[in-house]
C-alpha atoms as a PDB file:
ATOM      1  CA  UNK A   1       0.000   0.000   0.000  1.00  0.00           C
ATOM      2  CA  UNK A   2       1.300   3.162  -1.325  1.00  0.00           C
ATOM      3  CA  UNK A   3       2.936   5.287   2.233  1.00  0.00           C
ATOM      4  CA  UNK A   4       0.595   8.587   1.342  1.00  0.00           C
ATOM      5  CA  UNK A   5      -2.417   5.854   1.019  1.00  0.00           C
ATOM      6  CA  UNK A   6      -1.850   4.386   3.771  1.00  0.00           C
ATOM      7  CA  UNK A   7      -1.070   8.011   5.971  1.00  0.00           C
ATOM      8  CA  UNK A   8      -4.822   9.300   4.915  1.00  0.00           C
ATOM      9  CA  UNK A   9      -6.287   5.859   6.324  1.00  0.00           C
ATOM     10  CA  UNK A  10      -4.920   5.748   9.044  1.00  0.00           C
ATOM     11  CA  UNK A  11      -6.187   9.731   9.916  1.00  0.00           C
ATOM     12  CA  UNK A  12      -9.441   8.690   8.770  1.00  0.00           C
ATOM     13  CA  UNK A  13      -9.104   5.819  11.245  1.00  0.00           C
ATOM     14  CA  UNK A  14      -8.567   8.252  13.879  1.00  0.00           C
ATOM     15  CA  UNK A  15     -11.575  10.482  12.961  1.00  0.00           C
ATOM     16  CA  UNK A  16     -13.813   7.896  13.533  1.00  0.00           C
ATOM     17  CA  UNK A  17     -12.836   6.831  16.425  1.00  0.00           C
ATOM     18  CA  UNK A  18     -13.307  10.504  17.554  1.00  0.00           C
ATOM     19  CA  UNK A  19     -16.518  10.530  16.894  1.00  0.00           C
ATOM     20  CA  UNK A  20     -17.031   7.322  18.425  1.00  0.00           C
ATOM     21  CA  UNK A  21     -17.807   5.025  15.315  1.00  0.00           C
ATOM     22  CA  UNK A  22     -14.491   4.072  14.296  1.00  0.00           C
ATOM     23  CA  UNK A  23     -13.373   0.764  12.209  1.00  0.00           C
ATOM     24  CA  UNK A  24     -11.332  -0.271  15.296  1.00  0.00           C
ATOM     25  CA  UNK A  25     -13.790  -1.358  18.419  1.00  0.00           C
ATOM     26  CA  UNK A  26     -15.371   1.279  20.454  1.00  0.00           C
ATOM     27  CA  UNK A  27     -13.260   2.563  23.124  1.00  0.00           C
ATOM     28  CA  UNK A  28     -12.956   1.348  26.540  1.00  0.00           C
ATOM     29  CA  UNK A  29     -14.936   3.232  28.881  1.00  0.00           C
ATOM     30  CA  UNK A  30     -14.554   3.870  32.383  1.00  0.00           C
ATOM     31  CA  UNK A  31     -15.692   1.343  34.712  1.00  0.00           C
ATOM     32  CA  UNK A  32     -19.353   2.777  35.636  1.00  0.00           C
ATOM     33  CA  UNK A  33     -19.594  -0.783  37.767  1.00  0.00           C
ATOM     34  CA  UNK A  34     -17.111  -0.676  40.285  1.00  0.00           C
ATOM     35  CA  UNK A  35     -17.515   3.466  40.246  1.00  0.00           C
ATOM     36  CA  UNK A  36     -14.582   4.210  39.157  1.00  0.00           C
ATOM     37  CA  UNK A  37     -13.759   8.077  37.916  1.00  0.00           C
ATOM     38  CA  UNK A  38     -11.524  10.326  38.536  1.00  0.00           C
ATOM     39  CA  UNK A  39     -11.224  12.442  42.251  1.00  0.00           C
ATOM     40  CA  UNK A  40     -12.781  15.861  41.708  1.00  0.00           C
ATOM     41  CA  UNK A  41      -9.823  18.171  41.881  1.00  0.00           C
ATOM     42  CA  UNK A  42      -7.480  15.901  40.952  1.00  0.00           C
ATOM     43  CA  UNK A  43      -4.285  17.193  38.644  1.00  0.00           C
ATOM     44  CA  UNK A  44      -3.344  15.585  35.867  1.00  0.00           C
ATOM     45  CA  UNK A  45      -0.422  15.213  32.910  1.00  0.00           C
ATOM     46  CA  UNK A  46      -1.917  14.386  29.614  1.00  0.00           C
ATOM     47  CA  UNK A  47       0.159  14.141  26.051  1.00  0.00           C
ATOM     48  CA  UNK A  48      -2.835  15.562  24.004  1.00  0.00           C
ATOM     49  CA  UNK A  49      -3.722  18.852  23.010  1.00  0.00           C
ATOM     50  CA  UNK A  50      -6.798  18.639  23.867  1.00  0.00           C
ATOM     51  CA  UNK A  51      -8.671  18.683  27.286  1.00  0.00           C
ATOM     52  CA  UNK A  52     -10.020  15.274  27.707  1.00  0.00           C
ATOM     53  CA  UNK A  53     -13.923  14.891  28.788  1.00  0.00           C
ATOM     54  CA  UNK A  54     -13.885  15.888  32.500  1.00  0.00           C
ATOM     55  CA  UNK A  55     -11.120  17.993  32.426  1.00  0.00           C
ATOM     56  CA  UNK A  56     -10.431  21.289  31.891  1.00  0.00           C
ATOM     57  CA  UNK A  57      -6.380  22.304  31.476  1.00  0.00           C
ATOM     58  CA  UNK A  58      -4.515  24.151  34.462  1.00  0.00           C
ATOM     59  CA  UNK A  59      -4.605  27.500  32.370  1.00  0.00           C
ATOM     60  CA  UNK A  60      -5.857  30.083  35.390  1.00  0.00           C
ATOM     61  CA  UNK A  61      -9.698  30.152  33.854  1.00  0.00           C
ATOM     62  CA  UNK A  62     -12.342  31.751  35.838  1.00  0.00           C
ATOM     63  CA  UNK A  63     -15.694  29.108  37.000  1.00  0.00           C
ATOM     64  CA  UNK A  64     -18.834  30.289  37.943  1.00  0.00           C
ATOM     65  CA  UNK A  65     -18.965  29.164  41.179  1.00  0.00           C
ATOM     66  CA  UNK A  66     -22.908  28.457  40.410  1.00  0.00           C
ATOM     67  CA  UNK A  67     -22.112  26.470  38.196  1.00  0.00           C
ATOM     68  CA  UNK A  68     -19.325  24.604  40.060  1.00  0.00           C
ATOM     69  CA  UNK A  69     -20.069  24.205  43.351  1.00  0.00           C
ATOM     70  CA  UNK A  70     -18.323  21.609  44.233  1.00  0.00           C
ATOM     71  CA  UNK A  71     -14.933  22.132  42.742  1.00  0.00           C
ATOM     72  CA  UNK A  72     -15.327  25.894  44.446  1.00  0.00           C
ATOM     73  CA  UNK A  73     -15.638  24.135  47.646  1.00  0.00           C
ATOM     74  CA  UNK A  74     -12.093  22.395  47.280  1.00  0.00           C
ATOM     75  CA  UNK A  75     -10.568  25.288  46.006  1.00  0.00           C
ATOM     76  CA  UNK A  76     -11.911  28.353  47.247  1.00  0.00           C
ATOM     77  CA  UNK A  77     -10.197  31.692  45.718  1.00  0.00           C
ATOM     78  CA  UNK A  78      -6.640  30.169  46.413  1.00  0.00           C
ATOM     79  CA  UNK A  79      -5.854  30.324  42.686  1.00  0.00           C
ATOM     80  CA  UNK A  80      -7.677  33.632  42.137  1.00  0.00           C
ATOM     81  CA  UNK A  81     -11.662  34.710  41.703  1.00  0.00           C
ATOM     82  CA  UNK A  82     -13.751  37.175  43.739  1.00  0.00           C
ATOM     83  CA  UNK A  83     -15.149  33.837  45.864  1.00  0.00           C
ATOM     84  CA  UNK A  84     -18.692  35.952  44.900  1.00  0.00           C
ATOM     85  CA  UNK A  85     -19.362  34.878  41.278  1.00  0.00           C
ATOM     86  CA  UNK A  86     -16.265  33.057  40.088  1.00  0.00           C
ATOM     87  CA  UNK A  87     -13.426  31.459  41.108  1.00  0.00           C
ATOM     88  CA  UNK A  88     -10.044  30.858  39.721  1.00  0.00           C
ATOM     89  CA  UNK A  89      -8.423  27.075  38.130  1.00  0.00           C
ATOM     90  CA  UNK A  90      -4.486  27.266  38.934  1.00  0.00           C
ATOM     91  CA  UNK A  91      -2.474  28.041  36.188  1.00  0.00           C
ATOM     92  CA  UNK A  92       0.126  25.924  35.611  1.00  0.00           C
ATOM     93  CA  UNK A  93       1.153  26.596  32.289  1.00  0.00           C
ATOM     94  CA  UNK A  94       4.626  27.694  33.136  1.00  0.00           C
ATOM     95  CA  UNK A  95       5.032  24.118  34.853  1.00  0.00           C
ATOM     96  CA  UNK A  96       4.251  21.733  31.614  1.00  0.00           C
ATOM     97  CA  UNK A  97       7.293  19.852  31.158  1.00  0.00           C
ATOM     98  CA  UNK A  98       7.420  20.376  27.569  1.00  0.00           C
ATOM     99  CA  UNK A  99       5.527  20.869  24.974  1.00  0.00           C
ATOM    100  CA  UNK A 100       2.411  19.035  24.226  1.00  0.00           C
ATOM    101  CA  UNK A 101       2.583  17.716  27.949  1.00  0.00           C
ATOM    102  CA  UNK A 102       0.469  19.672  29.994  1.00  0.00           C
ATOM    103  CA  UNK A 103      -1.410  19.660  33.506  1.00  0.00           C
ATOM    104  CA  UNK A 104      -5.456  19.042  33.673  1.00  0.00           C
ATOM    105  CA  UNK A 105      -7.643  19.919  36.392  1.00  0.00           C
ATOM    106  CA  UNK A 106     -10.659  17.020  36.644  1.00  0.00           C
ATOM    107  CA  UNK A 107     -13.992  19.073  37.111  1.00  0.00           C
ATOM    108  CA  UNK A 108     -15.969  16.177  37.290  1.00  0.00           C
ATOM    109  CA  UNK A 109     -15.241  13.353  39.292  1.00  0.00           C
ATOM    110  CA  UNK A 110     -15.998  11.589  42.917  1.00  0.00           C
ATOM    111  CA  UNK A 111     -15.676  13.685  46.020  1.00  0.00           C
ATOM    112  CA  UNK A 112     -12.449  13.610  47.902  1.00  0.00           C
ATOM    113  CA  UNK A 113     -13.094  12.187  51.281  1.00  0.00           C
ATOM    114  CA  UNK A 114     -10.691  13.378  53.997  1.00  0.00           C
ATOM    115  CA  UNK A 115     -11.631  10.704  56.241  1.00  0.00           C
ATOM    116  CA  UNK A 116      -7.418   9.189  56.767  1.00  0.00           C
ATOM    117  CA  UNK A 117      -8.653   5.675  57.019  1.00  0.00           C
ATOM    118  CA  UNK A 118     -10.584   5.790  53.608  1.00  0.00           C
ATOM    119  CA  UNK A 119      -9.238   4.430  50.738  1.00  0.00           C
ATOM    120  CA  UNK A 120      -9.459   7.316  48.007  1.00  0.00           C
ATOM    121  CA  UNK A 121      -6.847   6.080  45.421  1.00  0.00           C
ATOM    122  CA  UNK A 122      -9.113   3.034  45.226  1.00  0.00           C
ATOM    123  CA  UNK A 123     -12.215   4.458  44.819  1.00  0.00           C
ATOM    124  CA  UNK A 124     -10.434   6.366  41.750  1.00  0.00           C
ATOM    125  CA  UNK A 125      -8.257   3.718  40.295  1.00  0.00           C
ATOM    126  CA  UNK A 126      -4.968   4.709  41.745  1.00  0.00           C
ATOM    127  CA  UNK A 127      -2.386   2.316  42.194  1.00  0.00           C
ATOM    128  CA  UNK A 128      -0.228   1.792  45.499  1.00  0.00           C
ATOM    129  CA  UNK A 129       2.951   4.231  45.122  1.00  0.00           C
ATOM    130  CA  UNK A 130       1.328   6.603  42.076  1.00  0.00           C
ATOM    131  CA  UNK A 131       2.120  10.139  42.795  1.00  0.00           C
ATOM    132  CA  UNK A 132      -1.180  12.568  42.312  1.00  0.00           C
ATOM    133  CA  UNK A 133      -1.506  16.032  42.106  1.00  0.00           C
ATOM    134  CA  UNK A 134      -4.360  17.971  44.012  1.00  0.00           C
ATOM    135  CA  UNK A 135      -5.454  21.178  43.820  1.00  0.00           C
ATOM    136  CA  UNK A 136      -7.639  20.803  47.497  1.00  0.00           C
ATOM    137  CA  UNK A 137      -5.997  21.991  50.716  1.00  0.00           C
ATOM    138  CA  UNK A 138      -5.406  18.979  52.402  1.00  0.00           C
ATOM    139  CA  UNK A 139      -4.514  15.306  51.450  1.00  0.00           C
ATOM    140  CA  UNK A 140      -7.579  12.976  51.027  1.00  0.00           C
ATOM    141  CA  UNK A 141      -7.971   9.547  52.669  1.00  0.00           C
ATOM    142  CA  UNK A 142      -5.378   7.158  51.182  1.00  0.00           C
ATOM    143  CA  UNK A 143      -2.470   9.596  50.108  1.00  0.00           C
ATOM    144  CA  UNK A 144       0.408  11.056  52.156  1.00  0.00           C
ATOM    145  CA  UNK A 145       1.701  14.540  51.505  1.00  0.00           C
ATOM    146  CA  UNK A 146       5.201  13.934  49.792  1.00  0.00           C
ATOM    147  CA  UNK A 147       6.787  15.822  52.339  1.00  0.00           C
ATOM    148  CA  UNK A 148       9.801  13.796  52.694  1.00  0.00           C
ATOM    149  CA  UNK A 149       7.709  12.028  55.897  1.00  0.00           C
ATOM    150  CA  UNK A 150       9.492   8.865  57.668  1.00  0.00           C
ATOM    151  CA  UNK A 151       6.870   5.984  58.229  1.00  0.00           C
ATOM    152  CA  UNK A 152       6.668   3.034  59.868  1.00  0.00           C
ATOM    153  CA  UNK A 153       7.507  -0.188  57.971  1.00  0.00           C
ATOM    154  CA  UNK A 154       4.968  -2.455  59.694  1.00  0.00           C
ATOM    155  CA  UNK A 155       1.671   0.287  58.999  1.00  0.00           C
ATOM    156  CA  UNK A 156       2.765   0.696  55.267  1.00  0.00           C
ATOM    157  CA  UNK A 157       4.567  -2.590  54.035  1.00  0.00           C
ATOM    158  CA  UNK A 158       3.048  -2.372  50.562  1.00  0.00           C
ATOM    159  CA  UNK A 159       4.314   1.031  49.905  1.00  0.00           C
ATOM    160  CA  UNK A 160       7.680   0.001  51.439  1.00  0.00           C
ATOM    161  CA  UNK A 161       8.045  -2.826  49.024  1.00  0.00           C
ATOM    162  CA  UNK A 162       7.931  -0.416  46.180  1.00  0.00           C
ATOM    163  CA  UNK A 163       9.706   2.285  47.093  1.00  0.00           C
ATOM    164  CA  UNK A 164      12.561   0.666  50.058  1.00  0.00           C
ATOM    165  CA  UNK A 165      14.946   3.543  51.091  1.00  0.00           C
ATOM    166  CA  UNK A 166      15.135   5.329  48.234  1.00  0.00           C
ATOM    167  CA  UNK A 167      14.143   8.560  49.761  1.00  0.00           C
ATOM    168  CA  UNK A 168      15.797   7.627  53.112  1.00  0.00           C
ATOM    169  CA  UNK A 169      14.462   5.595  56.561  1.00  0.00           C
ATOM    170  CA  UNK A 170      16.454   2.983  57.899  1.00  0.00           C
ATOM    171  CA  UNK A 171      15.268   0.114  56.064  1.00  0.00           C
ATOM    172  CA  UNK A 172      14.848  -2.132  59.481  1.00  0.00           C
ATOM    173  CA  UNK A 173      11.907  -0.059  61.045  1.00  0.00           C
ATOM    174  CA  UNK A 174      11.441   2.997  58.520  1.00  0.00           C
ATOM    175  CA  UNK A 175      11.561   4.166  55.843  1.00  0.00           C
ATOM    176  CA  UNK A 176      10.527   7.823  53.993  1.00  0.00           C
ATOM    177  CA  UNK A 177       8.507  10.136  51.338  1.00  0.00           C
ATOM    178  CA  UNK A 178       9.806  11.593  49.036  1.00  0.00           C
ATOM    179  CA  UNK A 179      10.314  15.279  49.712  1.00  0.00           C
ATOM    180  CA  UNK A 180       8.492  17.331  46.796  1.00  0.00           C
ATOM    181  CA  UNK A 181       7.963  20.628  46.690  1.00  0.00           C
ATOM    182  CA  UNK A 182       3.935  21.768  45.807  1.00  0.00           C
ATOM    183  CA  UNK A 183       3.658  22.670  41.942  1.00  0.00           C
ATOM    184  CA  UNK A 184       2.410  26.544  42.252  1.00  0.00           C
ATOM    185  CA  UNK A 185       0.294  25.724  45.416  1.00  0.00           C
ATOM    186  CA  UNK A 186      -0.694  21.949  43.910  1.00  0.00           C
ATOM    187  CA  UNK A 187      -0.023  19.502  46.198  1.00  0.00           C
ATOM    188  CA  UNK A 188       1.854  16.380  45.467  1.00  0.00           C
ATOM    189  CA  UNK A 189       0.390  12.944  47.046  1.00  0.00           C
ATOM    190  CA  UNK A 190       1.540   9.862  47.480  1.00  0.00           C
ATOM    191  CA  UNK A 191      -0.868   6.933  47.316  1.00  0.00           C
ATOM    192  CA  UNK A 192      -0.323   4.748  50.614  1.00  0.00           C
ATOM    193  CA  UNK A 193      -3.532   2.763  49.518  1.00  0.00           C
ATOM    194  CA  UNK A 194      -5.358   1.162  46.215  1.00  0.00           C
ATOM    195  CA  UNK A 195      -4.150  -1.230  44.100  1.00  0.00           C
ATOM    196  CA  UNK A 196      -0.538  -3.064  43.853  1.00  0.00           C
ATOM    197  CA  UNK A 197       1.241  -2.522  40.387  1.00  0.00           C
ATOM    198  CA  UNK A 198       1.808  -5.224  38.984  1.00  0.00           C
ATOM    199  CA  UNK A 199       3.561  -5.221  35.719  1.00  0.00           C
ATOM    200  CA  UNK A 200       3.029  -8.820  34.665  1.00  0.00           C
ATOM    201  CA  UNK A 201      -0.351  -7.923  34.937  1.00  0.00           C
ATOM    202  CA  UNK A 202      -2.135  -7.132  31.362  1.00  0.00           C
ATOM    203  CA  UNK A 203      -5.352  -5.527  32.835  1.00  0.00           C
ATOM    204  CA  UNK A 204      -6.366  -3.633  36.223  1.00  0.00           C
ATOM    205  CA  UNK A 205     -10.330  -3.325  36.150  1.00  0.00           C
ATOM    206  CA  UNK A 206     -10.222  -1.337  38.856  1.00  0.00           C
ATOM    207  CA  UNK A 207      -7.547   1.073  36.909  1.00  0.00           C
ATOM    208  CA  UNK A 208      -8.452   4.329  35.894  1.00  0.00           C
ATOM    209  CA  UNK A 209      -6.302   5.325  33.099  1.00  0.00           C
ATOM    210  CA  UNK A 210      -6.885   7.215  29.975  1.00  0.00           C
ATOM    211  CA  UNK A 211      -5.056   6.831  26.701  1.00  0.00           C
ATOM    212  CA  UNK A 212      -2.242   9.401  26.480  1.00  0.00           C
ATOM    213  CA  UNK A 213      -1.920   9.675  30.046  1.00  0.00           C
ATOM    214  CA  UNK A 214       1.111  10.208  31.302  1.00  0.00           C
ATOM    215  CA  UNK A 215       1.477   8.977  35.339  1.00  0.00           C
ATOM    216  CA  UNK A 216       4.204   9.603  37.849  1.00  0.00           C
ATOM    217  CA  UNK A 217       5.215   6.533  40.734  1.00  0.00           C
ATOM    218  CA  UNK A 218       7.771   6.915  43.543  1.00  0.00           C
ATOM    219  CA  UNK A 219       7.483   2.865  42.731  1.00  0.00           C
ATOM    220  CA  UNK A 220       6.991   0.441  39.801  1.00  0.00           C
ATOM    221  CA  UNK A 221       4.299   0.867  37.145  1.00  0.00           C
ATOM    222  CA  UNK A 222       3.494  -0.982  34.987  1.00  0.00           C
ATOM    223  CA  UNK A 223       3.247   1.455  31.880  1.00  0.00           C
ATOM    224  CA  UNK A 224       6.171   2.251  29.873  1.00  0.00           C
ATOM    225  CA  UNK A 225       8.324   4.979  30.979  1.00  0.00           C
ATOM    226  CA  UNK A 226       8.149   7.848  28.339  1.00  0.00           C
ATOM    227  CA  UNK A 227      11.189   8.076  27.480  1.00  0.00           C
ATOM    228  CA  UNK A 228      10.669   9.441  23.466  1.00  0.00           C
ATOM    229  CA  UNK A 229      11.020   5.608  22.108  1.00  0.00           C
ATOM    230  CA  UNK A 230       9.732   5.091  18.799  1.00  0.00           C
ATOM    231  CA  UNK A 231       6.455   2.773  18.171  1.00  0.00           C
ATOM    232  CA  UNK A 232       5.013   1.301  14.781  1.00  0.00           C
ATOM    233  CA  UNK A 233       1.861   3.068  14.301  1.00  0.00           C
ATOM    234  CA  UNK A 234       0.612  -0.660  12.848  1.00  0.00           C
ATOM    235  CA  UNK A 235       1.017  -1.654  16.325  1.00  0.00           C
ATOM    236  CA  UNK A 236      -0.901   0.508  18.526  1.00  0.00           C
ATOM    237  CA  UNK A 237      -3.549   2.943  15.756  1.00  0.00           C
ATOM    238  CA  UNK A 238      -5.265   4.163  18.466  1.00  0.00           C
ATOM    239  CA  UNK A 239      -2.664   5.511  20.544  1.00  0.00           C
ATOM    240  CA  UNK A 240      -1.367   6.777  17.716  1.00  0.00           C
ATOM    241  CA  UNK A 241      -4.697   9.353  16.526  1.00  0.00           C
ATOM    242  CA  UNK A 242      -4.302  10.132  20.073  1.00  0.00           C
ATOM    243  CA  UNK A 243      -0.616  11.429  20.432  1.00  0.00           C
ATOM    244  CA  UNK A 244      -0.138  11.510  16.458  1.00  0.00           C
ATOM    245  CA  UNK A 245       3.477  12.911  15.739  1.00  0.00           C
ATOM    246  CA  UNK A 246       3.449  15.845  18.023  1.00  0.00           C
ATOM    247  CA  UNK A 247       6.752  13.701  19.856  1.00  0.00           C
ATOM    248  CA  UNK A 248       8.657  12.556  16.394  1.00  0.00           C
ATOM    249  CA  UNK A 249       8.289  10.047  14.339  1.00  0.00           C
ATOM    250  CA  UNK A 250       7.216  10.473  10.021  1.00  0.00           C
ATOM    251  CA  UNK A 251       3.664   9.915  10.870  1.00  0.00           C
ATOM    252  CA  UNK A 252       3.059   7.239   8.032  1.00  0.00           C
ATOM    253  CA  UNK A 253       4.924   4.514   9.807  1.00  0.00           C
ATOM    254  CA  UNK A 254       6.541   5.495  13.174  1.00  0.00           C
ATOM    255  CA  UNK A 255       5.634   7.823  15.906  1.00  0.00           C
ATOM    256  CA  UNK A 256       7.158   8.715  19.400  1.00  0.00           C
ATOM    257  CA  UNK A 257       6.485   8.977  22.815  1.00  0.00           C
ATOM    258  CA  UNK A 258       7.346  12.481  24.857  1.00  0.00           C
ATOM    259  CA  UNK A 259      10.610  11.970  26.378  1.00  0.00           C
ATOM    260  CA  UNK A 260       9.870  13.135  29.480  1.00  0.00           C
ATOM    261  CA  UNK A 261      13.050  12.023  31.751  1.00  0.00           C
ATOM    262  CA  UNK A 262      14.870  14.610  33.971  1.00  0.00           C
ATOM    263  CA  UNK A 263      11.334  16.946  33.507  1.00  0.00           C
ATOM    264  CA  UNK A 264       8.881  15.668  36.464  1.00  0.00           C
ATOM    265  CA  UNK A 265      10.390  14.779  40.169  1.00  0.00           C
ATOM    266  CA  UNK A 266       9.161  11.258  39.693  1.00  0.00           C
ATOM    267  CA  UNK A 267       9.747   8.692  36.770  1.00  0.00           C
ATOM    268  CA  UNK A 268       6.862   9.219  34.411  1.00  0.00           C
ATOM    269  CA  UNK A 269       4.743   6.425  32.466  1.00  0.00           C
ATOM    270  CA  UNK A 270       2.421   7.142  29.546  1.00  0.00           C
ATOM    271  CA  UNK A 271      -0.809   4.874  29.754  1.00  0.00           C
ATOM    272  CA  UNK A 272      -0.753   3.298  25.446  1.00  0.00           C
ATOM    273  CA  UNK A 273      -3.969   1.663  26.524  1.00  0.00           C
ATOM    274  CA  UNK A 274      -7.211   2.717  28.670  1.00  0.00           C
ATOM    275  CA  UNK A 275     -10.457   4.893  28.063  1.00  0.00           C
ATOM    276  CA  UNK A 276      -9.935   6.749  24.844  1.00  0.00           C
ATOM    277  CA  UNK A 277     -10.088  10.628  25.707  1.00  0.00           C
ATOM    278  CA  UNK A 278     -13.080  12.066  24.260  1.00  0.00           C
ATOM    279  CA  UNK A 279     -12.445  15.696  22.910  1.00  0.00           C
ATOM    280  CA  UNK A 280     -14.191  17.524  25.771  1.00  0.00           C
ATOM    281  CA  UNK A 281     -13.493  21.283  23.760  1.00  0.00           C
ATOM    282  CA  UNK A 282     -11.116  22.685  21.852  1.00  0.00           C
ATOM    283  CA  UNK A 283      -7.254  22.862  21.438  1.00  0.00           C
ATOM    284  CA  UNK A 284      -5.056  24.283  24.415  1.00  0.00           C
ATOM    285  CA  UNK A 285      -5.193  28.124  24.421  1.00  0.00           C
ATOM    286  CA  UNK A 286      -2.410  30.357  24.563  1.00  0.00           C
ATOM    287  CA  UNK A 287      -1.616  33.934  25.802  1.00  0.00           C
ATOM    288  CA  UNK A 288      -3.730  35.457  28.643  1.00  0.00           C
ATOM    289  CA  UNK A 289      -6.263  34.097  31.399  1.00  0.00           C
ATOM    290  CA  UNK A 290      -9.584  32.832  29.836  1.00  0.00           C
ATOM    291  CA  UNK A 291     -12.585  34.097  30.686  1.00  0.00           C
ATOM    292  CA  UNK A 292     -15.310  32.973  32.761  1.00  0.00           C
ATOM    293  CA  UNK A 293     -16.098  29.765  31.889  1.00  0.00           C
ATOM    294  CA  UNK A 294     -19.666  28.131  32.414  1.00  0.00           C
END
């Protein structure tokens, strides 16, 4: 098949499946069983230029806080608003670790509970070890603030046997967080709950993980790192009319993943399977804050 031929079906291919009738089968979606979604508030990397549904990018946009109760009530005026009408998302723009990489902000999503004995990162399909960002004030049941903490061995052996004494502890008793500084008042979580990675393991039903997602673990994962390797676009289509060949690649019979080491604090991972992101609204904006946003 001539290369140009074959370039135009595979786009085609990836317009479909954007509108949700595509040649390949229809896209995962989450797991409306088990409840699984993301945490309301929760922050985000995606490698799309796009926001997916339920998100909104980190760009400093004003809410209506009629309109967003919720959210408002997690985030107040800390990133700007006149905590009247509107409230402001925090801008992170400045913080994307390169281009086409950028932070989301979920606006839709379950409820962060700040009971310490829940177990949030299950409820939203985060794994033991998985860094999150959140825009909230405090850290919801089942993450740690990655505050460079030292915990006890015996009340945390899961997370010990990802992450040992990498960040420090004595190894016989304790061990410790990471130490990570907040991302322009964002704080950075570590899950001490949810499920174990695995990376034998093909499938996690309980996983929340869109396509294009990149993820960040103080411990294994079992995505591969995005490190800017090359990938047949024969071999994964769909991942490909998501990311396209923003990261490298010719587009007709290779493309890339964002090389993303030496950017983030933590290793990061870029989900190549999971709920394809539905175009929520348009391409990234540049330039100033938005306006208010309904």
């Amino acid at each position: 098949m001539p290369a140009l031929l074959r370039r135009t079906l595979v786009l085609a291919m990836a317009v479909l499946i954007a509108l949700g009738g595509g040649l390949l089968p229809a896209p995962p979606k989450a797991n409306a069983a088990s409840g699984i979604e993301p945490m309301l508030g929760q922050v985000a990397l995606f490698a799309t230029d796009f926001a997916p549904r339920g998100w909104t990018y980190c760009d400093g946009r004003l809410l209506s806080i009629q309109s967003n109760t919720a959210l408002f009530s997690l985030l107040g005026t800390n990133y700007g608003g006149d905590g009247k009408s509107t409230f402001a998302l925090p801008d992170l723009r400045d913080e994307d670790p390169m281009g086409g990489v950028g932070y989301y902000i979920a606006v839709r999503g379950a409820f962060p509970n700040r009971d310490e004995t829940a177990d949030m990162p299950g409820q939203i399909g985060v794994n033991i070890g998985e860094a999150v960002l959140f825009a909230g004030s405090f850290a919801p049941g089942g993450f740690l603030s990655a505050n460079g903490g030292t915990l006890a061995i015996r009340e945390h052996s899961a997370l010990y046997s990802l992450v040992g004494t990498t960040y420090g502890g004595d190894g016989s008793s304790t061990f410790a967080l990471p130490n990570v500084a907040d991302v322009d008042g964002v704080k950075v979580l570590v899950a001490h709950k949810g499920g174990f990675p695995d990376p034998q393991v093909s499938t996690y039903p309980q996983e929340l993980a869109y396509m294009g997602m990149v993820s960040m673990h103080a411990g294994a994962a079992r995505w591969p790192q995005a490190v800017g390797q090359t990938i047949q676009i024969s071999e994964n289509e769909a991942l490909f009319s998501v990311l396209y060949a923003r990261f490298g690649g010719d587009g007709i019979r290779i493309f890339q993943l964002p090389d993303l080491r030496g950017k983030l604090p933590f290793p990061a991972y870029l989900a190549e399977t999971g709920i394809y992101p539905v175009r929520e609204g348009g391409l990234r904006a540049a330039g100033g804050r938005r306006q208010l946003q309904l």
